[in-house]
C-alpha atoms as a PDB file:
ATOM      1  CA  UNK A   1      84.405  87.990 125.145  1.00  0.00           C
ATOM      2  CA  UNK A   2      84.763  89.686 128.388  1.00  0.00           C
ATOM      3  CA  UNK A   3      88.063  90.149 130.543  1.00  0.00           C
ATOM      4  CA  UNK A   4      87.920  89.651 134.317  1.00  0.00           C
ATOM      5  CA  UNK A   5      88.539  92.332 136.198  1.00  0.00           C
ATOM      6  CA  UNK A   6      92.008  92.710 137.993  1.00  0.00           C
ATOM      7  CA  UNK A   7      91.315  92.967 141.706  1.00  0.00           C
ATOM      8  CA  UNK A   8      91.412  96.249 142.928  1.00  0.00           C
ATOM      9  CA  UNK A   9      94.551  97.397 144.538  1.00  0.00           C
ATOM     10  CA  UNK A  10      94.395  97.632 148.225  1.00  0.00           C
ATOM     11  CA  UNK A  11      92.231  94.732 148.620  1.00  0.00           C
ATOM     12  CA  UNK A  12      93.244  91.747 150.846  1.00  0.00           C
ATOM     13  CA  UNK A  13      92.619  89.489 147.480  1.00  0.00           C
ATOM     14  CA  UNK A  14      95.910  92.021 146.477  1.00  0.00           C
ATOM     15  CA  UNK A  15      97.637  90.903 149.095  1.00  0.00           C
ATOM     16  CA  UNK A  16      96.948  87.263 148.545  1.00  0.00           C
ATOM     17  CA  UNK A  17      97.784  87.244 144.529  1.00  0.00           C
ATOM     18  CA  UNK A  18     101.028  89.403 145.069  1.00  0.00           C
ATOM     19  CA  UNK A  19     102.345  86.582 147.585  1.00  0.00           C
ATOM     20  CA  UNK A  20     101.186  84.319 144.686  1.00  0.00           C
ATOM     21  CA  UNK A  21     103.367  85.644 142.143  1.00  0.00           C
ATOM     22  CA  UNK A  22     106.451  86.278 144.158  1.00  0.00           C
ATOM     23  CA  UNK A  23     105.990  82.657 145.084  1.00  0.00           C
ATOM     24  CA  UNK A  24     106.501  81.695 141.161  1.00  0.00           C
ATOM     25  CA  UNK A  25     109.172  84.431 140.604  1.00  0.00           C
ATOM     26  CA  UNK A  26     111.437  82.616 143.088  1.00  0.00           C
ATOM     27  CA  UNK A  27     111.668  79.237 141.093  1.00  0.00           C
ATOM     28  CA  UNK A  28     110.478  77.160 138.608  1.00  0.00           C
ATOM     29  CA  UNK A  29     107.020  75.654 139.976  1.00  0.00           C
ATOM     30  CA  UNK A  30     105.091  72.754 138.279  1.00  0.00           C
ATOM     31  CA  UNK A  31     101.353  72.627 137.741  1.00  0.00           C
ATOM     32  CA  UNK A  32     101.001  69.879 140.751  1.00  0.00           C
ATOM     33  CA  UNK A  33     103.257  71.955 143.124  1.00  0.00           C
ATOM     34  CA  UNK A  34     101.211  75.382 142.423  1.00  0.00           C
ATOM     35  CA  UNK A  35      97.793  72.985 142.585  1.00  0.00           C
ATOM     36  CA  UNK A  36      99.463  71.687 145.799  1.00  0.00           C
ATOM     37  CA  UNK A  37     100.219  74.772 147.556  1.00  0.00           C
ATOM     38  CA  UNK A  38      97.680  77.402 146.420  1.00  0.00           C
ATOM     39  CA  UNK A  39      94.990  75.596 144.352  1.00  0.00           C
ATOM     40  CA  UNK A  40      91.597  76.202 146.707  1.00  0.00           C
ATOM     41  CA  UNK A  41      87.449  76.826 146.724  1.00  0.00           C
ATOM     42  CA  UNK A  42      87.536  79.613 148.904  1.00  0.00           C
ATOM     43  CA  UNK A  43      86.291  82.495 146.765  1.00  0.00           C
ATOM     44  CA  UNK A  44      87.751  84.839 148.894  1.00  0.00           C
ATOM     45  CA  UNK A  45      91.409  83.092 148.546  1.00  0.00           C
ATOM     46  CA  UNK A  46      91.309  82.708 144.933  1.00  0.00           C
ATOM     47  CA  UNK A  47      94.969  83.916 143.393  1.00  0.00           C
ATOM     48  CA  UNK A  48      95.222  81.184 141.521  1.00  0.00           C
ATOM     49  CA  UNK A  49      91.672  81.786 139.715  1.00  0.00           C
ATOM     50  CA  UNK A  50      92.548  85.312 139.617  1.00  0.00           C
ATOM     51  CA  UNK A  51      95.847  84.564 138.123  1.00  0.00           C
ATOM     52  CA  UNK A  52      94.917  82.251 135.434  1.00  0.00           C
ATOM     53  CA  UNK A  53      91.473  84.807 134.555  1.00  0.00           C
ATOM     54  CA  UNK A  54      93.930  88.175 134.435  1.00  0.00           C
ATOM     55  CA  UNK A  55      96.455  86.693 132.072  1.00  0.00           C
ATOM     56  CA  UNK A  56      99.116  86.866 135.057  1.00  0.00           C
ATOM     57  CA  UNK A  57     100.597  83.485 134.723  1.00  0.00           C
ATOM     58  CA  UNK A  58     100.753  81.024 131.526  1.00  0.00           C
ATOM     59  CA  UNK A  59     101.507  77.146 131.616  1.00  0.00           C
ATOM     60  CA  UNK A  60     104.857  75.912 129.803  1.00  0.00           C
ATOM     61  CA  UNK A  61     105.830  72.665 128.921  1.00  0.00           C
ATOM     62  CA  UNK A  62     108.663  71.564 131.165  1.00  0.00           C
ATOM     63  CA  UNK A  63     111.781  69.655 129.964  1.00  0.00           C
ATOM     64  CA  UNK A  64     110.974  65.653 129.066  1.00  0.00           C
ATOM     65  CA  UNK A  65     109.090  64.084 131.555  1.00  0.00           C
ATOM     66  CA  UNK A  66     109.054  66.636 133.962  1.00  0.00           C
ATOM     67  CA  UNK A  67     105.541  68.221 133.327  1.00  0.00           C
ATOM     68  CA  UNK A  68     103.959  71.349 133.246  1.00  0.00           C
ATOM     69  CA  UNK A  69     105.410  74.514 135.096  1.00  0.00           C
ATOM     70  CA  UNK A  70     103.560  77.795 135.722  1.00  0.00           C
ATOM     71  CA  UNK A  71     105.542  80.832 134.881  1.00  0.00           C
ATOM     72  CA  UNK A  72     104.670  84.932 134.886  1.00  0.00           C
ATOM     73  CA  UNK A  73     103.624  86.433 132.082  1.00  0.00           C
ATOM     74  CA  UNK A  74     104.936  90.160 131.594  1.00  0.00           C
ATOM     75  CA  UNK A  75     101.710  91.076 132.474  1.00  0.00           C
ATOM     76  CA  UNK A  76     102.214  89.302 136.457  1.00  0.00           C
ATOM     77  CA  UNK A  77     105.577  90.535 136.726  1.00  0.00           C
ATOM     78  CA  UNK A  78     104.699  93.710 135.954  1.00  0.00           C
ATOM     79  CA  UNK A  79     102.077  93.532 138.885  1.00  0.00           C
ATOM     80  CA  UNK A  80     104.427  92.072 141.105  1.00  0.00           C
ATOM     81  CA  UNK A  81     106.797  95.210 140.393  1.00  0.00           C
ATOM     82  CA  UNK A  82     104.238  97.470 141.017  1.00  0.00           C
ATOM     83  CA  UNK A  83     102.995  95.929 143.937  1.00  0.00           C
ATOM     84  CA  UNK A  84     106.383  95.792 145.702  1.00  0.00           C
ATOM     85  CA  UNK A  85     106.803  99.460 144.980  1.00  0.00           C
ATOM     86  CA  UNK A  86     103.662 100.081 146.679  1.00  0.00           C
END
């Protein structure tokens, strides 16, 4: 099995996944509001793909009848950390 490479640092694609993931670390976020908002077939504006393929976010089950939400794994917040430092 091969692993997807995390986007190079730097990169505008950076950029565009860091903003993703401080966008979940503010609040709980369900599947249709992340599809909503950031869901798209641009390849170059791909941080949800990017997400989901570097094992930066995870799906949970929500509380009854509320859904799906996306949350960081410690793998994204990690990122996120770093790339605020930066």
């Amino acid at each position: 099995m091969s692993r997807s490479p995390l986007i190079e640092a730097g990169t505008s694609q950076t950029g565009n996944l860091l903003q993703f993931l401080a966008w979940l670390s503010e609040r709980p976020r369900s599947y249709a509001d992340t599809m909503e908002a950031w869901k798209t077939s641009c390849p170059r504006l791909s941080a949800w793909e990017d997400a989901t393929a570097n094992g930066l976010v995870d799906t949970a089950h929500g509380s009854a009848g509320a859904g799906s939400i996306i949350v960081l794994t410690g793998k994204g917040r990690a990122l996120l950390k770093a790339g605020k430092g930066a």
